[in-house]
Protein backbone atom coordinates (compact mmCIF):
# COMPACT_ATOMS: atom_id res chain seq x y z
CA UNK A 1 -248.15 70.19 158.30
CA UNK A 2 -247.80 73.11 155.85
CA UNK A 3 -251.25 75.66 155.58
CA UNK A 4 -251.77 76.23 152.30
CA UNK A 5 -252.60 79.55 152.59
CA UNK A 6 -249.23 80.81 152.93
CA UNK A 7 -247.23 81.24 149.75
CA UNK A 8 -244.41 79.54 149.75
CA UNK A 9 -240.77 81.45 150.48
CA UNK A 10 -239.72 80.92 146.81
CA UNK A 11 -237.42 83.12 145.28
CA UNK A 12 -234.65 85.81 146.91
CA UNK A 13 -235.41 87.71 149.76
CA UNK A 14 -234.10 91.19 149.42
CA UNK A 15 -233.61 92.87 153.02
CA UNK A 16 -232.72 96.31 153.32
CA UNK A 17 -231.51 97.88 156.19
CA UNK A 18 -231.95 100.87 157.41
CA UNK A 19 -228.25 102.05 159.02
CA UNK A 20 -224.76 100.12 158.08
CA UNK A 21 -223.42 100.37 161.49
CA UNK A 22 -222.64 98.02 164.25
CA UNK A 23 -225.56 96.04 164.69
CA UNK A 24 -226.18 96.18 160.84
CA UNK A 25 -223.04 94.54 160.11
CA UNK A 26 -223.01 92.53 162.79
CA UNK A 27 -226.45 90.82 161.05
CA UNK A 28 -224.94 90.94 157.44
CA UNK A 29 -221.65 89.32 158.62
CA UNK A 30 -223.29 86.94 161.06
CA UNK A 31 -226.11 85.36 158.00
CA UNK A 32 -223.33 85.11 156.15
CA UNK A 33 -221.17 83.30 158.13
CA UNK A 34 -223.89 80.70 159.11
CA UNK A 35 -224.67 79.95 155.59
CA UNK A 36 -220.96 79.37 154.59
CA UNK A 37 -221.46 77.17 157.55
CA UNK A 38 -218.32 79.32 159.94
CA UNK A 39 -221.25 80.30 162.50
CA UNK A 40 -224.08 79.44 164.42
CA UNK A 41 -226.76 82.15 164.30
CA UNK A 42 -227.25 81.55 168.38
CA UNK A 43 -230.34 83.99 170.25
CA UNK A 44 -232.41 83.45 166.87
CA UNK A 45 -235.78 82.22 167.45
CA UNK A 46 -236.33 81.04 163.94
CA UNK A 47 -232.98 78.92 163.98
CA UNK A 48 -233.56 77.51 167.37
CA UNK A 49 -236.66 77.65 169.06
CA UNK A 50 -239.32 75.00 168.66
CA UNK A 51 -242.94 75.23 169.17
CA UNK A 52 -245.26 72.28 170.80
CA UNK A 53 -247.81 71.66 167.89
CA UNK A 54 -250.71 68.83 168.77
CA UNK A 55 -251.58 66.96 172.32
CA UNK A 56 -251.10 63.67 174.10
CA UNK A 57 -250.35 61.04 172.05
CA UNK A 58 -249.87 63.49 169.32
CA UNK A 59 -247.89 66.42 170.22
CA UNK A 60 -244.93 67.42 168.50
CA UNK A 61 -242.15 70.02 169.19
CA UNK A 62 -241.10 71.21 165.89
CA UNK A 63 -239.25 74.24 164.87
CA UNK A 64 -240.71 77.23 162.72
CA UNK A 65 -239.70 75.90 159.79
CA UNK A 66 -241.20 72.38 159.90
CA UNK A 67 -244.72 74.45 160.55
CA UNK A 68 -244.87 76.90 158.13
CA UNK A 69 -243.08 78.06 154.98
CA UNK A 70 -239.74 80.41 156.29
CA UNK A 71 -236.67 81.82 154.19
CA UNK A 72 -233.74 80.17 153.91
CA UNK A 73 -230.27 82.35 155.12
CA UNK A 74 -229.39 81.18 151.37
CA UNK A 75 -231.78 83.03 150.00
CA UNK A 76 -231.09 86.67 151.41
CA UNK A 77 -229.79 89.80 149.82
CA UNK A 78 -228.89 92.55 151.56
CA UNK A 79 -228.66 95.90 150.67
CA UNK A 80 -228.47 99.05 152.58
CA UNK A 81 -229.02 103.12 153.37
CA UNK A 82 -225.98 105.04 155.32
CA UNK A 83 -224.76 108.34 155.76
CA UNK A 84 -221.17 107.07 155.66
CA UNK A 85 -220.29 105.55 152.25
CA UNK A 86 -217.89 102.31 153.60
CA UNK A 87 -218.87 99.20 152.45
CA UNK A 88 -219.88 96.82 154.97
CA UNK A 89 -216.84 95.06 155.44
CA UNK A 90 -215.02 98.57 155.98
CA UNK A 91 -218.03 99.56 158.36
CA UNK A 92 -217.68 96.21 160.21
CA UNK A 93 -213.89 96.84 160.90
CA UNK A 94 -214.78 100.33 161.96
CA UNK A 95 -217.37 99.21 164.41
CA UNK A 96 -214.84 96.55 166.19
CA UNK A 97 -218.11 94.31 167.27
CA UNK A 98 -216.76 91.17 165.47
CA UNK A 99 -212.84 90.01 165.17
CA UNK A 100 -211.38 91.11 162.35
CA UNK A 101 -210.80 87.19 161.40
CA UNK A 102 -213.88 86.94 161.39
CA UNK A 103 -215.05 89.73 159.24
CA UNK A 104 -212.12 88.19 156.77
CA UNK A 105 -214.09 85.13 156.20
CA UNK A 106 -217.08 86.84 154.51
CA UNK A 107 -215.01 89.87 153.23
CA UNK A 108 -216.18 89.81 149.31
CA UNK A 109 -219.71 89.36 150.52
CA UNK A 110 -219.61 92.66 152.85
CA UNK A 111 -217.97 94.69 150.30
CA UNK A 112 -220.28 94.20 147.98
CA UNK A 113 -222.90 95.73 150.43
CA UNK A 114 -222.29 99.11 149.23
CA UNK A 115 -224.80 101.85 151.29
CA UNK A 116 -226.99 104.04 149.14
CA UNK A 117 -227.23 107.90 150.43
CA UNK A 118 -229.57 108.52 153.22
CA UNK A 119 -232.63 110.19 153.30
CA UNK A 120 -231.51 112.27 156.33
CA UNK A 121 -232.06 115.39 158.14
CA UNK A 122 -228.99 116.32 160.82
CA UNK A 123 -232.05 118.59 163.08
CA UNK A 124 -232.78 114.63 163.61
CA UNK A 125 -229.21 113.37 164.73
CA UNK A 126 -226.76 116.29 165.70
CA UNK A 127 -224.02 114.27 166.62
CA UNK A 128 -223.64 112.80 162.79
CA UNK A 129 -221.62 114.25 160.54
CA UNK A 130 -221.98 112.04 157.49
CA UNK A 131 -221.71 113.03 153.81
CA UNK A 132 -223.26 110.16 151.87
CA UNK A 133 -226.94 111.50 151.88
CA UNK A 134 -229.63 112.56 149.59
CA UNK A 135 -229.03 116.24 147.87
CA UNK A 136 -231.00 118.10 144.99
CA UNK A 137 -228.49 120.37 142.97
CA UNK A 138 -229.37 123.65 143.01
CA UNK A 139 -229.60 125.87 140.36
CA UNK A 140 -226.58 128.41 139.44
CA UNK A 141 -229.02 131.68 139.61
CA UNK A 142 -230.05 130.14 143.41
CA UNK A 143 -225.78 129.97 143.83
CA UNK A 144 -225.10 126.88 143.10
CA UNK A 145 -224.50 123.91 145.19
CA UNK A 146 -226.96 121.51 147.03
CA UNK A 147 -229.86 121.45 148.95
CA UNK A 148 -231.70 119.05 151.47
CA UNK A 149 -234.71 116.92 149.78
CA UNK A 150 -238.27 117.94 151.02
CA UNK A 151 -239.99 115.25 153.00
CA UNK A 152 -241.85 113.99 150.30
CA UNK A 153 -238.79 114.50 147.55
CA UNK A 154 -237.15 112.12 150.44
CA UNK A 155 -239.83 109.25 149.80
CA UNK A 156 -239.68 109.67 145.97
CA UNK A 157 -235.80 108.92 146.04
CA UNK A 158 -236.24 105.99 148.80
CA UNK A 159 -238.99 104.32 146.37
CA UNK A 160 -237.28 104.81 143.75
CA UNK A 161 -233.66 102.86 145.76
CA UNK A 162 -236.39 100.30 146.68
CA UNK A 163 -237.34 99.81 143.06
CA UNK A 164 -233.57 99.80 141.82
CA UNK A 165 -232.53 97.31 144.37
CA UNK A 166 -235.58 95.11 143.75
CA UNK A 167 -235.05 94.80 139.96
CA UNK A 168 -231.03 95.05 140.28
CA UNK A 169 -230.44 92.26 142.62
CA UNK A 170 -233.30 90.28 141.45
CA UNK A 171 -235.01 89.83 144.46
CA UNK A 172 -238.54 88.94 144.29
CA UNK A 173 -239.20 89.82 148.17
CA UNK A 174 -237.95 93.15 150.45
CA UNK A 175 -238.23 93.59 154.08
CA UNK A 176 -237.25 97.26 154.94
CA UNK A 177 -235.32 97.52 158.58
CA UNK A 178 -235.06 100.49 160.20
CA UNK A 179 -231.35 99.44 162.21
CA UNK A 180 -229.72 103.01 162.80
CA UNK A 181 -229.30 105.77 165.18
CA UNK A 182 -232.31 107.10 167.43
CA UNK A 183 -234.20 110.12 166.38
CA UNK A 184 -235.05 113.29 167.94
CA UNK A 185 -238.24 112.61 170.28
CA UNK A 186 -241.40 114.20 168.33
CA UNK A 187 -244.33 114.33 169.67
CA UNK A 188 -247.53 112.12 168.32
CA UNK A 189 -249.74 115.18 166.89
CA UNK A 190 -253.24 114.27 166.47
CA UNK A 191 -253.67 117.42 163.66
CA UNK A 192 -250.98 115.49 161.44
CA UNK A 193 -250.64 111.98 162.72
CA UNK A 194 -253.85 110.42 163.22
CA UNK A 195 -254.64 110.52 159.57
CA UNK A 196 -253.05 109.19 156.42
CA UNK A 197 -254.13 112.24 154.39
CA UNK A 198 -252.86 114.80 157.13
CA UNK A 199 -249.43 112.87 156.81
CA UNK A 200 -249.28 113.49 153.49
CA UNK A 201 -250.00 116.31 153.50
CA UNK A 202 -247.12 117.52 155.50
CA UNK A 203 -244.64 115.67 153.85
CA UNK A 204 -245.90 117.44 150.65
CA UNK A 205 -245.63 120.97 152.76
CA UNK A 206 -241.87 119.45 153.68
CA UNK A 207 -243.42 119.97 157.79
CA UNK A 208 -240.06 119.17 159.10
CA UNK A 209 -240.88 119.30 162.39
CA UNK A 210 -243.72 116.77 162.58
CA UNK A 211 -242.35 114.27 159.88
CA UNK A 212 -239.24 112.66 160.89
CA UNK A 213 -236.51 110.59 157.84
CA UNK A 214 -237.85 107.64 159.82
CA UNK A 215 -241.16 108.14 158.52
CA UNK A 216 -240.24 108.98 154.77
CA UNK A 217 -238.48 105.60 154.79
CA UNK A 218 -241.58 103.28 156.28
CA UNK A 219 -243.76 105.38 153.67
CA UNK A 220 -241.87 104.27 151.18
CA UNK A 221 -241.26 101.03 151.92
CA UNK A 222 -245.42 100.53 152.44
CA UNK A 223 -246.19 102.36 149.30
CA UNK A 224 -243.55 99.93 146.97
CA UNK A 225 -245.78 96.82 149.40
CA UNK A 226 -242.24 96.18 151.62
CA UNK A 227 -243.35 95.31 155.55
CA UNK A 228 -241.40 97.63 157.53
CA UNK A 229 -239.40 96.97 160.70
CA UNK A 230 -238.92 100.11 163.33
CA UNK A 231 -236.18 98.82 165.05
CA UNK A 232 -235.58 102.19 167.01
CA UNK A 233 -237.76 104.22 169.60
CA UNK A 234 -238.58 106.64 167.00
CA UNK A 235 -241.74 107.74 166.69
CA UNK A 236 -242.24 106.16 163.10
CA UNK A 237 -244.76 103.17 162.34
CA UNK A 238 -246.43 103.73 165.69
CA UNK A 239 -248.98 106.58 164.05
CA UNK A 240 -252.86 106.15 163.00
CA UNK A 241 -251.63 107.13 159.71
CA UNK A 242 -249.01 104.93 159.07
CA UNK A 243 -251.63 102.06 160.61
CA UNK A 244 -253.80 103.01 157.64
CA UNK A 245 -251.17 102.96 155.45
CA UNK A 246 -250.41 99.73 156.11
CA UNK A 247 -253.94 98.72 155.89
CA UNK A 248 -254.40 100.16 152.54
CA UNK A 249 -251.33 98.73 150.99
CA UNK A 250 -251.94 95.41 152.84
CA UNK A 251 -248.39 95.33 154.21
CA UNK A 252 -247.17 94.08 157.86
CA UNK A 253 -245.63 96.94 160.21
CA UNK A 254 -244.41 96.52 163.48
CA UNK A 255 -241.95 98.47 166.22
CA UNK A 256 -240.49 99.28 167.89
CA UNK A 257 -237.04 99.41 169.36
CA UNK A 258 -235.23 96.39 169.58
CA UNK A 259 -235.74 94.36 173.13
CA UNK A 260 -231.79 93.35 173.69
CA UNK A 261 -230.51 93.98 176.75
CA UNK A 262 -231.72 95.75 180.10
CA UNK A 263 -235.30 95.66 178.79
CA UNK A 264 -235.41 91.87 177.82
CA UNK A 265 -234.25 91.46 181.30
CA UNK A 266 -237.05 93.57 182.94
CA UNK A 267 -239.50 92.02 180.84
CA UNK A 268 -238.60 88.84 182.14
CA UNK A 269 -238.07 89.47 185.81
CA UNK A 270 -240.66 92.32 186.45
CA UNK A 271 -243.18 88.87 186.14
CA UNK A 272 -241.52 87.08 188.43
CA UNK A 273 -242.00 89.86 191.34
CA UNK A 274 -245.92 90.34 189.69
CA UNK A 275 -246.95 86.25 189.90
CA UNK A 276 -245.45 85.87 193.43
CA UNK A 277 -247.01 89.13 194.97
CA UNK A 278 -244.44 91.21 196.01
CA UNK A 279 -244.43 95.24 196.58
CA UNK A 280 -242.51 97.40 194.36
CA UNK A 281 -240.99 100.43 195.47
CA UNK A 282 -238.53 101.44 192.73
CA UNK A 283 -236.31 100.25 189.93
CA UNK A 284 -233.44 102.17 188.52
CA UNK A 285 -232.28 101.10 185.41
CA UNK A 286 -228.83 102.71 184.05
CA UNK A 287 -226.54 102.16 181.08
CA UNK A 288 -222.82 102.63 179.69
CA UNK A 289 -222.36 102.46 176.11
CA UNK A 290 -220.00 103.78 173.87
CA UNK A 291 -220.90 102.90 170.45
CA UNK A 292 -222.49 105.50 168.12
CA UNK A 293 -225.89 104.20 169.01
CA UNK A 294 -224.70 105.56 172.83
CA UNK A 295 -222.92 108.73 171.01
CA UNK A 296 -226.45 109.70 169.69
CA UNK A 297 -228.10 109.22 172.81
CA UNK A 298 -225.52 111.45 174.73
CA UNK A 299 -228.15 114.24 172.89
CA UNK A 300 -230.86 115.12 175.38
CA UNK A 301 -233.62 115.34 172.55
CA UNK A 302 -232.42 111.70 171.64
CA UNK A 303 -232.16 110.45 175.05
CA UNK A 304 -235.51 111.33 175.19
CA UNK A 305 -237.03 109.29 172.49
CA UNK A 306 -235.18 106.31 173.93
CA UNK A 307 -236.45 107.13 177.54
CA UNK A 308 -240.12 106.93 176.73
CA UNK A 309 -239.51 103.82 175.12
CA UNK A 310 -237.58 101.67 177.88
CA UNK A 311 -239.87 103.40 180.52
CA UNK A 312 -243.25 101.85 178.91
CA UNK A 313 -242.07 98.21 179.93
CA UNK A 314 -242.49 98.39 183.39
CA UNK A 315 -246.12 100.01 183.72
CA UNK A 316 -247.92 97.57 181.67
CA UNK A 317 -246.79 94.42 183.74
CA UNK A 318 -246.70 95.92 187.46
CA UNK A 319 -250.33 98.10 187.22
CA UNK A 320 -251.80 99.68 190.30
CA UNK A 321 -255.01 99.22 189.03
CA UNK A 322 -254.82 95.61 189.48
CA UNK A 323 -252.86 95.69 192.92
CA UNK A 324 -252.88 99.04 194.65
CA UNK A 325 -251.11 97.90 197.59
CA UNK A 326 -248.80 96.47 195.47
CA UNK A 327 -247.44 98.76 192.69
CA UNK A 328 -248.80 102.20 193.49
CA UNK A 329 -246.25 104.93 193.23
CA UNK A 330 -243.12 103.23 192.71
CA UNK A 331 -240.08 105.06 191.16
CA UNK A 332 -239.13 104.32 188.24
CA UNK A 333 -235.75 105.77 186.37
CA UNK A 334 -233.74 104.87 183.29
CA UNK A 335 -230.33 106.40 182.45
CA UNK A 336 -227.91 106.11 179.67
CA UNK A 337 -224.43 107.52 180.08
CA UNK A 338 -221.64 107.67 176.93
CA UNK A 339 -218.66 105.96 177.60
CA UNK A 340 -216.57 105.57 174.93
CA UNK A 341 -213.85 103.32 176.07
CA UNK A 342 -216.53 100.29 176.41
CA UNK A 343 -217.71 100.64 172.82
CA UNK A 344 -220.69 97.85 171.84
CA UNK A 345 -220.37 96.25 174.98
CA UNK A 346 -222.62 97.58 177.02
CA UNK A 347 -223.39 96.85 180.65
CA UNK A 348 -226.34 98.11 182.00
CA UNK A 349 -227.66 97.92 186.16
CA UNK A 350 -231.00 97.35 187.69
CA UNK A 351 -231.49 98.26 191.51
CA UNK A 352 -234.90 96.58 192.71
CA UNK A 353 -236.41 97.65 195.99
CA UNK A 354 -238.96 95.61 196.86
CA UNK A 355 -241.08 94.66 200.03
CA UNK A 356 -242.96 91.75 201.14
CA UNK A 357 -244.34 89.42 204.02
CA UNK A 358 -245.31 92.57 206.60
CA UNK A 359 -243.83 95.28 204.22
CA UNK A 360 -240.42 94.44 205.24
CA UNK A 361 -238.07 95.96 202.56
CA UNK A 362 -235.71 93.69 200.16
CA UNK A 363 -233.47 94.61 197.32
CA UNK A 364 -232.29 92.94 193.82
CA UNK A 365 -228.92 93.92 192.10
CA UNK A 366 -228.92 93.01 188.10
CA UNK A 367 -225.51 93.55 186.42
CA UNK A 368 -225.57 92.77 182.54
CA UNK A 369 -222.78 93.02 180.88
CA UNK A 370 -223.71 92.19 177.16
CA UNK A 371 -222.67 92.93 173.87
CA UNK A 372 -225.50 95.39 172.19
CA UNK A 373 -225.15 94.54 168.36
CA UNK A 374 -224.42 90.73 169.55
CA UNK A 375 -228.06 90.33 170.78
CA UNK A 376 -229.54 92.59 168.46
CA UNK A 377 -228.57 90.66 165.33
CA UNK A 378 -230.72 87.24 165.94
CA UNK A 379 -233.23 89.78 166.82
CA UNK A 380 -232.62 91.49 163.22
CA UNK A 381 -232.93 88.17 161.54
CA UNK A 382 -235.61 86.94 163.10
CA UNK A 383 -238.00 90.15 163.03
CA UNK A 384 -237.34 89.96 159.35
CA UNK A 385 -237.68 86.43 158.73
CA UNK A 386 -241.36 86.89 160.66
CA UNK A 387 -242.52 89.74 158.96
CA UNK A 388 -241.40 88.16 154.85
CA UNK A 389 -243.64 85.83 156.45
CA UNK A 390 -246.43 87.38 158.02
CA UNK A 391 -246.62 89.29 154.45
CA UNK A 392 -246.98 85.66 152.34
CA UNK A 393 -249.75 84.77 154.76
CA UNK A 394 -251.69 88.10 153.82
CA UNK A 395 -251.53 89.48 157.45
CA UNK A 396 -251.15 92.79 156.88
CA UNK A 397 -251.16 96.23 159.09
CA UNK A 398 -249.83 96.31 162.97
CA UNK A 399 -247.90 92.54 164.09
CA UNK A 400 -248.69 92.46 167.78
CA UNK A 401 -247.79 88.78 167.82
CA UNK A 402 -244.19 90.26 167.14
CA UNK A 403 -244.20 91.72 170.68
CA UNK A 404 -241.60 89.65 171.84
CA UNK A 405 -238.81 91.08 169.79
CA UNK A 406 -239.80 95.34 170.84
CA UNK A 407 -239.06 97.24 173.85
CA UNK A 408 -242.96 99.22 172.51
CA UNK A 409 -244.81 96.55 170.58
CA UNK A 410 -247.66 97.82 168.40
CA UNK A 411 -251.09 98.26 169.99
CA UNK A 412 -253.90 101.11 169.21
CA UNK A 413 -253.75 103.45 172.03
CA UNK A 414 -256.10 105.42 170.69
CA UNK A 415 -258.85 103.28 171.83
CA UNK A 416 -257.38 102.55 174.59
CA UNK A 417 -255.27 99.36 173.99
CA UNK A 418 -252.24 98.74 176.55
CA UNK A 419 -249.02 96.84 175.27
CA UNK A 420 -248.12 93.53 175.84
CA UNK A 421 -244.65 93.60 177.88
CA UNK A 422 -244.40 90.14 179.65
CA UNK A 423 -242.17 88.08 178.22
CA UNK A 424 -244.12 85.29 178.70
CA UNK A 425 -246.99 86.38 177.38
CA UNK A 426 -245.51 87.50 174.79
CA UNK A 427 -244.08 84.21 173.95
CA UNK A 428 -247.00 82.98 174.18
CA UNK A 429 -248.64 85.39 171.82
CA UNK A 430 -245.43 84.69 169.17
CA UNK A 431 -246.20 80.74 169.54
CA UNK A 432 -249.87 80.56 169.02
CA UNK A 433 -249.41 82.76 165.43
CA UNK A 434 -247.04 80.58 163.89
CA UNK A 435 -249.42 77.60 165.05
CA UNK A 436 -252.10 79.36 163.51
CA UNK A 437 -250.46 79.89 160.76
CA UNK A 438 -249.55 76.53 160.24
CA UNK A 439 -253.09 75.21 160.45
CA UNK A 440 -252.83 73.96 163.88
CA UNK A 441 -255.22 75.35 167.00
CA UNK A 442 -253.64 78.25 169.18
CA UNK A 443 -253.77 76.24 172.03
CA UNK A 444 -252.54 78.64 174.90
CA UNK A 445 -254.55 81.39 176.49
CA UNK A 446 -253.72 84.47 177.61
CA UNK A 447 -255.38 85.94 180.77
C-alpha cells in the first residue's frame, strides 16, 4: 500500500556531501559496492529493517520500501565539497577504513567523485591545513593574491556548486550532508540566531564569529530547496533562523551529529537502568580515536562542540524530575583522547555506577571497540534516503521522527521542548512516520 501523496522517487538522486574523508568515502564506496552487487549495505535501516503495518489477521512486516516510495542505490549521484583536492578513490586509500581490494572494485566510480573547494574558514578547524577552498582574487593595487570569501560571498559560491552539480550530473533530486570535521563550539546568540533576518544579516556583515561555514552551506542548500543533513555537533541547523528557513523554503532539516558508537550504546542501555528502577551515580564515557575526525577534536574549542553534544543524551532519559531518588546529581563525564596509531577504529569505555535494592552500590563496564566510519555510513545512507523522502511527501522544516539516527535530534528549545534520546522511543517515533506516510495508522504510543 503506496499513499499517494508522496511523489514517487523518479529520476536521479544527487547527494552531496559535505567532507570527502573517511566516513564520506566509506558511504560512496560502500553504495557502490552494493549496487554492483560486491556488498551488503549491513546497519542500514532502509535496506534491512522492516516495519509491522496492520493487526491480527492482517498484519504485515514489510520493509520501507514496500510502504512507501524510497530511492533506489541505482539511482544516486554523488558529488562532493573538500579542502583536499583527491578524488575519492585517492581519499579512500588515504583514510585506510576499507581494504584497498576493496576500494579497487569501484575505483572508476570514486575517481570520478572529484571534491569542489570548500567554503571554509581555518578560525573554524585549526588543525586543517587544506588548500582546495574557496578564494576571491584580489586586486593588484590591494597586492595581489587571494582573499577569504565573506559569509554571504561563501553561500553565493555553494548555490551556485549546487546549481552546477544539479544541471551537470542531471540529477533531478539533492540531499546536502554535512559529513566532515567538527567545528569550533559557538554559542546560540539570541541577537543573531533566533531570527532569519538577523542571520542574514550577519552573513551580509561577514560576522565571522557568530556564523560558522556550517551554516553558509545549510543556507544554501535550503535556499536552492535541498533538505540538509547536520551530521556533526556543530551548531548549524539547530537555530530559530535556520527553522524558519526551512519553513519558508518548505525543505526538511534535521541534526545533528551522527549516533554511531558510544552514544548509540548509551541510548540504548541508559533505558534499561531507567525501566527497571535503578540509582545512578555516575557514568564516564571516554574515547581513543585517531582519525582526522579525532585530530580535530584534539582542539579544545572543538572538543567542546562535540562535548555538549554527547553529554545531552544522558539527561533527557535519566531526569530527576521524574525520580529524585533516583537520578539526582549523578556525574556525568565524556572524554576524547587522539591516538593516532588506532586510526578509524575507535574504542570507546563506559564505567556505570549504579545502586539498587537498599542503595547497595553496583558497577557496569562497556568496552566498544568499533569502527567509526563503518557505522556511520548506513547511518549516511539512510539519513539521506529519509530526508529525499520526507521532502517528496511535503514534510518540510525540523524531522524529529529522524531522532534515531542523531546524538541531538531536533526539538524547539525555545519553548521549552526536551529531545527525544531513548532508543526505543525513538524507534518508535521513526516507525510510526513511515506508517503514516504510507497511509497506514501510527499504531504505537509514546508515553
Amino acid at each position: 500500500m503506496i499513499h499517494t501523496s508522496i511523489k514517487p522517487a523518479e529520476g536521479r538522486l544527487g547527494i552531496l556531501v559535505v567532507g570527502c574523508g573517511a566516513v564520506a568515502t566509506t558511504f560512496m564506496t560502500g553504495v557502490l559496492m552494493t549496487r554492483k552487487g560486491l556488498g551488503k549495505p549491513i546497519g542500514s535501516m532502509t535496506q534491512y529493517d522492516k516495519v509491522r503495518v496492520g493487526s491480527g489477521a492482517g498484519k504485515q512486516y514489510l520493509h520501507y520500501s514496500e510502504i512507501v516510495p524510497m530511492a533506489r542505490l541505482d539511482d544516486i549521484v554523488f558529488g562532493c565539497w573538500d579542502v583536499y583536492p583527491q578524488n575519492a578513490y585517492r581519499a579512500a586509500i588515504y583514510a585506510e577504513v576499507l581494504k584497498r581490494e576493496d576500494v579497487e572494485l569501484v575505483r572508476d566510480e570514486l575517481e570520478q567523485i572529484v571534491p569542489m573547494p570548500a567554503a571554509f574558514d581555518k578560525n573554524y578547524a585549526k588543525r586543517l591545513d587544506g588548500e582546495n577552498v574557496k578564494n576571491l582574487p584580489l586586486a593588484p593595487s590591494q597586492g595581489g593574491g587571494n582573499k577569504m570569501p565573506s559569509r554571504w560571498e561563501m553561500v553565493e559560491m555553494l548555490r551556485e556548486d549546487i546549481r552546477t552539480f544539479k544541471s551537470e550530473k542531471q540529477v533531478d533530486r539533492i540531499v546536502v550532508l554535512w559529513a566532515a570535521s567538527t567545528e569550533i563550539y559557538v554559542p546560540i546568540d539570541k541577537e543573531v540566531h533566533y531570527s532569519l533576518e538577523t542571520l542574514e544579516t550577519a552573513m551580509k556583515a561577514d560576522d565571522r564569529e557568530h556564523i560558522a561555514p556550517s551554516m553558509c552551506y545549510a543556507y544554501a542548500a535550503l535556499m536552492e530547496g535541498c533538505p540538509f543533513v547536520m551530521g556533526a555537533p556543530n551548531t548549524t541547523v539547530d537555530i530559530p533562523a535556520m527553522w524558519q528557513l526551512a519553513e519558508k523554503t518548505k525543505t526538511p532539516i534535521c541534526g545533528k551529529d551522527f549516533k554511531t558508537g558510544q552514544t548509540l550504546v548509551k541510548s540504548g542501555f541508559a533505558p534499561i537502568i531507567g525501566t527497571r528502577c535503578l540509582g545512578l551515580s555516575g557514568w564516564f564515557s571516554t574515547n581513543i580515536l585517531g582519525n582526522r575526525d579525532g585530530l580535530v577534536l584534539d582542539e579544545p574549542q572543538n572538543f567542546r562542540t562535540k562535548e555538549v553534544s554527547k553529554l545531552s543524551t544522558l539527561e533527557t532519559i535519566l531526569k530527576a524530575d521524574d525520580q529524585p531518588e533516583l537520578y539526582t546529581d549523578y556525574y556525568h563525564k565524556v572524554r576524547i583522547n587522539y591516538y593516532p596509531p588506532r586510526n578509524d577504529n575507535k574504542e570507546s569505555w563506559d564505567n556505570i555506577d549504579i545502586f539498587g535494592w537498599l542503595g547497595y552500590p553496583m558497577q557496569v563496564k562497556i568496552n566498544f571497540l568499533c569502527r567509526d566510519s563503518i557505522l556511520a555510513a548506513p547511518v549516511c545512507l539512510d539519513l539521506c534516503l529519509l530526508m529525499d523522502l520526507a521532502a517528496r511527501a511535503g514534510y518540510h522544516g525540523m524531522q524529529r521522527w529522524l531522532s534515531f539516527f542523531l546524538k541531538s535530534p531536533m526539538h524547539d528549545y525555545t519553548v521549552g521542548e526536551e529531545a527525544v534520546n531513548n532508543l526505543y522511543q525513538q524507534h518508535t517515533m521513526l516507525k510510526n512516520a513511515i506508517r503514516e506516510m504510507g497511509g497506514y495508522e501510527p499504531d504505537e504510543a509514546l508515553d
